[in-house]
Protein backbone atom coordinates (compact mmCIF):
# COMPACT_ATOMS: atom_id res chain seq x y z
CA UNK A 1 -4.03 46.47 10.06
CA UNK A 2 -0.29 44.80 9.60
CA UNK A 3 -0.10 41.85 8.28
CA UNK A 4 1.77 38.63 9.76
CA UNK A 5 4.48 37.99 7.52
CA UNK A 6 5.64 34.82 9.19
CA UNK A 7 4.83 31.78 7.54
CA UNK A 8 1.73 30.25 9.58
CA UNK A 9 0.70 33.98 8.91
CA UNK A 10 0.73 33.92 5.13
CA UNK A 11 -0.88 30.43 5.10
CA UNK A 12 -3.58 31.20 7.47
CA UNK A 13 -4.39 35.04 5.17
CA UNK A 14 -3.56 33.36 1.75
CA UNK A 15 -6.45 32.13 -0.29
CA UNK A 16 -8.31 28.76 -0.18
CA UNK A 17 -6.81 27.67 -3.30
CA UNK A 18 -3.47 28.62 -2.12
CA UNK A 19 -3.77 27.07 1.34
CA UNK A 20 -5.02 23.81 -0.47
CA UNK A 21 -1.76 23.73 -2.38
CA UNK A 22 0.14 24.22 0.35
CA UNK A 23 -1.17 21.31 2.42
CA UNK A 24 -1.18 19.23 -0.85
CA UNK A 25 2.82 19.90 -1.04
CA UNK A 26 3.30 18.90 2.76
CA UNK A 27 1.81 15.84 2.38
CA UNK A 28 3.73 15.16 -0.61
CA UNK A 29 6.95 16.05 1.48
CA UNK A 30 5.96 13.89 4.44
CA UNK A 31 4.91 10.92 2.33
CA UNK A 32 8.72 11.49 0.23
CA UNK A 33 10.65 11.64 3.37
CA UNK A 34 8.77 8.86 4.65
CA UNK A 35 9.34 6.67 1.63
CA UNK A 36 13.14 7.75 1.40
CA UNK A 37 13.84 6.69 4.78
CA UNK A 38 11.95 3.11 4.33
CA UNK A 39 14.09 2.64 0.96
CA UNK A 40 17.20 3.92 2.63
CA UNK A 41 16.72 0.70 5.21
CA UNK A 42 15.61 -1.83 2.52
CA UNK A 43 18.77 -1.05 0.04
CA UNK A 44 21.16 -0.86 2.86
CA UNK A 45 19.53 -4.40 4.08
CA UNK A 46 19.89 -6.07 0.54
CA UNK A 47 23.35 -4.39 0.35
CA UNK A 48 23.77 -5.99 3.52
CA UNK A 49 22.33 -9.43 2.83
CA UNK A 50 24.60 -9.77 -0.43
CA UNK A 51 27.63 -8.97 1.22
CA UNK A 52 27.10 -12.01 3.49
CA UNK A 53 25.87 -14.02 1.15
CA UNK A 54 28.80 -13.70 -0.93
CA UNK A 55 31.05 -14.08 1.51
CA UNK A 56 29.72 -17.52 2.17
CA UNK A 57 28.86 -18.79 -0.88
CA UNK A 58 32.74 -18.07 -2.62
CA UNK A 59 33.83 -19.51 0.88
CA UNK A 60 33.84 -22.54 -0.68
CA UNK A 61 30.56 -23.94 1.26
CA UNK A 62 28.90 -27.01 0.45
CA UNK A 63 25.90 -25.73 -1.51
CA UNK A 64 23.57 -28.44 -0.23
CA UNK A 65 24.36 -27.02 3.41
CA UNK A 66 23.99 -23.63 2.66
CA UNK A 67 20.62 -24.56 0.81
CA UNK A 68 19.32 -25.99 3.97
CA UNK A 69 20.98 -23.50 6.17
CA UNK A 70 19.14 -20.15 3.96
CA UNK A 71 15.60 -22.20 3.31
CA UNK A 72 14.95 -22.84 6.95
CA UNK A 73 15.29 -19.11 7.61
CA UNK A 74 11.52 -17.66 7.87
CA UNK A 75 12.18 -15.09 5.28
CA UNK A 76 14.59 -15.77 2.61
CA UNK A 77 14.95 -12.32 0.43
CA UNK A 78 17.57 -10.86 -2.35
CA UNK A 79 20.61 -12.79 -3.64
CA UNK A 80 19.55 -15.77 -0.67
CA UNK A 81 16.20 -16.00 -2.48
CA UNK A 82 17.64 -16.23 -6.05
CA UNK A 83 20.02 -18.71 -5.02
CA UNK A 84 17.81 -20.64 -3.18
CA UNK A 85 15.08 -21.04 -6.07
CA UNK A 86 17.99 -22.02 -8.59
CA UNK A 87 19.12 -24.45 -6.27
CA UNK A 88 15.73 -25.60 -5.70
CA UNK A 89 15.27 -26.31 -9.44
CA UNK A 90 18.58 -27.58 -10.38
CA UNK A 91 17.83 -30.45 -7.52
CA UNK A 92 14.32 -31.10 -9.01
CA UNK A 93 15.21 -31.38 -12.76
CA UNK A 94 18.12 -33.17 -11.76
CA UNK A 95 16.24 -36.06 -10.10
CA UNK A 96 14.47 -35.68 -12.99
CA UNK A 97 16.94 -36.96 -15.29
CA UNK A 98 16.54 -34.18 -17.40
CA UNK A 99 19.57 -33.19 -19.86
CA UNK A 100 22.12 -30.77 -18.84
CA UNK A 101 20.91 -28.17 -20.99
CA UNK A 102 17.73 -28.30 -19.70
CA UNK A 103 18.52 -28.30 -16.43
CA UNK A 104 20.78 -25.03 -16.73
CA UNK A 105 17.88 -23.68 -18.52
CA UNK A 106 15.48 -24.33 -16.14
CA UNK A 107 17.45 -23.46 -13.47
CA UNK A 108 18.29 -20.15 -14.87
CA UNK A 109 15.12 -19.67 -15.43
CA UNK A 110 14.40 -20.14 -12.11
CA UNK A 111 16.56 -17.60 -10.64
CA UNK A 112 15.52 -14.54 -13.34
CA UNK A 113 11.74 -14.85 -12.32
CA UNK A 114 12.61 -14.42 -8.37
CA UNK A 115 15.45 -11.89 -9.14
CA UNK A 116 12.59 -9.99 -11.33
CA UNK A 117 10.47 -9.96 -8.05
CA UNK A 118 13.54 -8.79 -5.72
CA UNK A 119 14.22 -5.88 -8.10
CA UNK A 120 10.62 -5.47 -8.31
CA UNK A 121 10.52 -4.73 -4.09
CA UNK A 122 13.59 -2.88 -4.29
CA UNK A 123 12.13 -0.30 -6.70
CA UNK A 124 8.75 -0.20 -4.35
CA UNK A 125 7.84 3.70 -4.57
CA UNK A 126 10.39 4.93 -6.41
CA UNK A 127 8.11 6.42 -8.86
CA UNK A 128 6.53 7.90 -6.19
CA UNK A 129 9.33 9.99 -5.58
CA UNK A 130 9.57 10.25 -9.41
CA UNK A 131 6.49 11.71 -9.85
CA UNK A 132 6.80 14.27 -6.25
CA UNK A 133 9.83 15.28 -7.99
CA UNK A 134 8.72 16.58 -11.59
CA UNK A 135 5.42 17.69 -10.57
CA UNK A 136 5.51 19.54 -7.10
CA UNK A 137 7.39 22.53 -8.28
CA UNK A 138 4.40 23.06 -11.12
CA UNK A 139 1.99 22.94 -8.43
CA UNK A 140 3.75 25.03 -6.15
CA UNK A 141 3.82 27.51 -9.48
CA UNK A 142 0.24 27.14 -9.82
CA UNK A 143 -0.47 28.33 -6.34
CA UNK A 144 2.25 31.25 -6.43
CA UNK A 145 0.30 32.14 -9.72
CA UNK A 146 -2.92 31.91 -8.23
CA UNK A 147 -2.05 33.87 -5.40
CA UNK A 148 -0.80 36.28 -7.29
CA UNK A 149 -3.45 37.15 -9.60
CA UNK A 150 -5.45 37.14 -6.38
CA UNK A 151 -3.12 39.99 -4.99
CA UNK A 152 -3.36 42.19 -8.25
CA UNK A 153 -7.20 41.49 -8.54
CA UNK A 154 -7.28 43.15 -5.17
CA UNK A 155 -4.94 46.02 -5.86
CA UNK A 156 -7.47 46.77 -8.72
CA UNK A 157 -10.54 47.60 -6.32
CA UNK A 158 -8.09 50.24 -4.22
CA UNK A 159 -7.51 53.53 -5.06
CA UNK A 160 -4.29 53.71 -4.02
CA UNK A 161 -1.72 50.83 -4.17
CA UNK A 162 1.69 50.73 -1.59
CA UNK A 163 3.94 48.21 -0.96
CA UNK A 164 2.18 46.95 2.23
CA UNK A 165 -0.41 45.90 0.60
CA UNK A 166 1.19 44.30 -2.27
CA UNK A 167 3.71 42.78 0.09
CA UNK A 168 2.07 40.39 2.04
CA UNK A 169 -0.31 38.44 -1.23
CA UNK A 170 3.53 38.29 -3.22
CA UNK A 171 4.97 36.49 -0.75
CA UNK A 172 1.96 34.01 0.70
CA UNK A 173 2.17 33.41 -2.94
CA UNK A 174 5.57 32.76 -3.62
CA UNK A 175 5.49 30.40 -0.42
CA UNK A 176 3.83 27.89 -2.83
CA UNK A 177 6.62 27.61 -5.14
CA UNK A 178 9.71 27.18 -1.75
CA UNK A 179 7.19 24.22 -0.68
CA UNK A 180 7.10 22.71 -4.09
CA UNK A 181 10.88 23.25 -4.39
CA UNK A 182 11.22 21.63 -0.90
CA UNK A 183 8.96 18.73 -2.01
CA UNK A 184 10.68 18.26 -4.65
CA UNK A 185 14.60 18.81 -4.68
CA UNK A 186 15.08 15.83 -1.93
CA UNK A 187 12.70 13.37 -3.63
CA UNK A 188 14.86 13.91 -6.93
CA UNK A 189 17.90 13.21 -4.83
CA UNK A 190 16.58 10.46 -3.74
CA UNK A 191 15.61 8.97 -6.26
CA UNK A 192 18.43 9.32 -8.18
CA UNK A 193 20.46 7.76 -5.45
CA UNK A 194 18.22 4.95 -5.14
CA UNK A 195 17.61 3.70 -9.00
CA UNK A 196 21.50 3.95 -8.79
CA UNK A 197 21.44 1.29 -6.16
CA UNK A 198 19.04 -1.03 -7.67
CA UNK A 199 20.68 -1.25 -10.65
CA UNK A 200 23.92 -1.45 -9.18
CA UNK A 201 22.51 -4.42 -6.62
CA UNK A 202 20.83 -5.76 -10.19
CA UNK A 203 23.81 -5.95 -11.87
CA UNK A 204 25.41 -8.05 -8.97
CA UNK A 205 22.29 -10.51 -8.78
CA UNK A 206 22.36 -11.36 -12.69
CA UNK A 207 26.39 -11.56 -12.70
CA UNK A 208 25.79 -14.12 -9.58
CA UNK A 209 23.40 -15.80 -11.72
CA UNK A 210 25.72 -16.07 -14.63
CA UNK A 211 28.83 -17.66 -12.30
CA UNK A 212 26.08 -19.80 -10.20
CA UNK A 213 24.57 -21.37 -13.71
CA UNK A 214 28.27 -22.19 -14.61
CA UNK A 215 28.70 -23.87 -11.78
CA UNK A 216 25.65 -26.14 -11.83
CA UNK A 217 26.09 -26.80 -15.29
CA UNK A 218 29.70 -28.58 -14.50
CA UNK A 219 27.85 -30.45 -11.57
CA UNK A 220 25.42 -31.11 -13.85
CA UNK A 221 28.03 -32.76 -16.64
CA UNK A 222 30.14 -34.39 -13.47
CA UNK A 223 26.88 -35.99 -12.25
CA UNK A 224 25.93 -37.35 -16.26
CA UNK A 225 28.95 -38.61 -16.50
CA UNK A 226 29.53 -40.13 -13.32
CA UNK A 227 25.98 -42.13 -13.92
CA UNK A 228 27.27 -42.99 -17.35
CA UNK A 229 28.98 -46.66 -17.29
């Protein structure tokens, strides 16, 4: 009897082990792809979102307007969101006569706890990919070593042993290992690329933070001194 040496062949004649390794990989493939192209639209969105931001904020826009303008939007998200919560507390502690110190304190504050959050939902299932990408190639080994042992145990109850017959259990087995390679080379990619881009779009949210505190602490000093007689 030949053997079908195509690859729903080998899956369908390799072992239960094997075949449960195999599907096990797949699913990690389709759940990494999955997840790459979600975080490929989220980071390109915050990219996106910054960009604009930016471009209105160093405009030269009256804060208070562009406040009001970003907190009556439904979903306010990234370098919006930070802004908007330091804003939000400068205004409060300020009304609250607090000193400028504390109010830049507070304020900054303010900002680090919502920009921990936005890095927080940028790095959403990153170690996902992480994870598909150091362990599917050892699982893929495990079922390519499985199978083969398989293959040689059943060599060792023939009396005579050709290459079609050891053919066929080598490479269902070694099928394992291209899946977990295939699982795993693009989710390393991935997520390579991706912590690059959080930490690049982190680095831009706490340098904002840094030039944004400046300026509210010379409002804030304007503001004390203008209510000083």
């Amino acid at each position: 009897m030949e053997s079908d040496l195509t690859f729903i062949g080998l899956f369908l004649q390799a072992s239960f082990v094997v075949q449960l390794v195999m599907l096990l990989l797949l699913s990690v493939s389709v759940a990494s792809w999955t997840f790459i192209f979600q975080r490929t639209k989220a980071l390109k969105a915050a990219e996106t979102e910054m960009r604009q931001f930016e471009d209105k904020f160093w405009s030269g826009a009256d804060l208070n307007k562009l406040y009001q303008e970003l907190s009556a939007r439904a979903n306010v998200r990234g370098i919006s969101g930070i802004f908007c919560s330091g804003f939000k507390e400068f205004v409060r502690l300020r009304k609250g006569n607090t000193a400028v110190n504390g109010i830049v304190d507070g304020t900054y504050r303010a900002m680090r706890v919502t920009m921990s959050r936005e890095v927080e939902e940028l790095e959403s299932r990153l170690p996902f990919l992480a994870t598909a990408g150091s362990i599917s190639p050892y699982i893929g080994l495990f079922g390519t070593v499985w199978g083969i042992m398989n293959a040689f145990i059943a060599l060792g109850e023939v009396q005579q042993a050709t290459l079609a017959m050891v053919a066929p259990g080598i490479a269902e087995a070694l099928i394992a290992t291209a899946i977990g390679l295939f699982a795993a080379i693009p989710a390393v990619i991935a997520y390579n690329r991706f912590s690059h881009k959080v930490e690049k779009l982190e680095n831009n949210y706490a340098n904002f933070m840094e030039e944004f505190s400046a300026i509210l602490h010379r409002q804030a000093i304007a503001a004390q001194q203008h209510q000083t007689p």
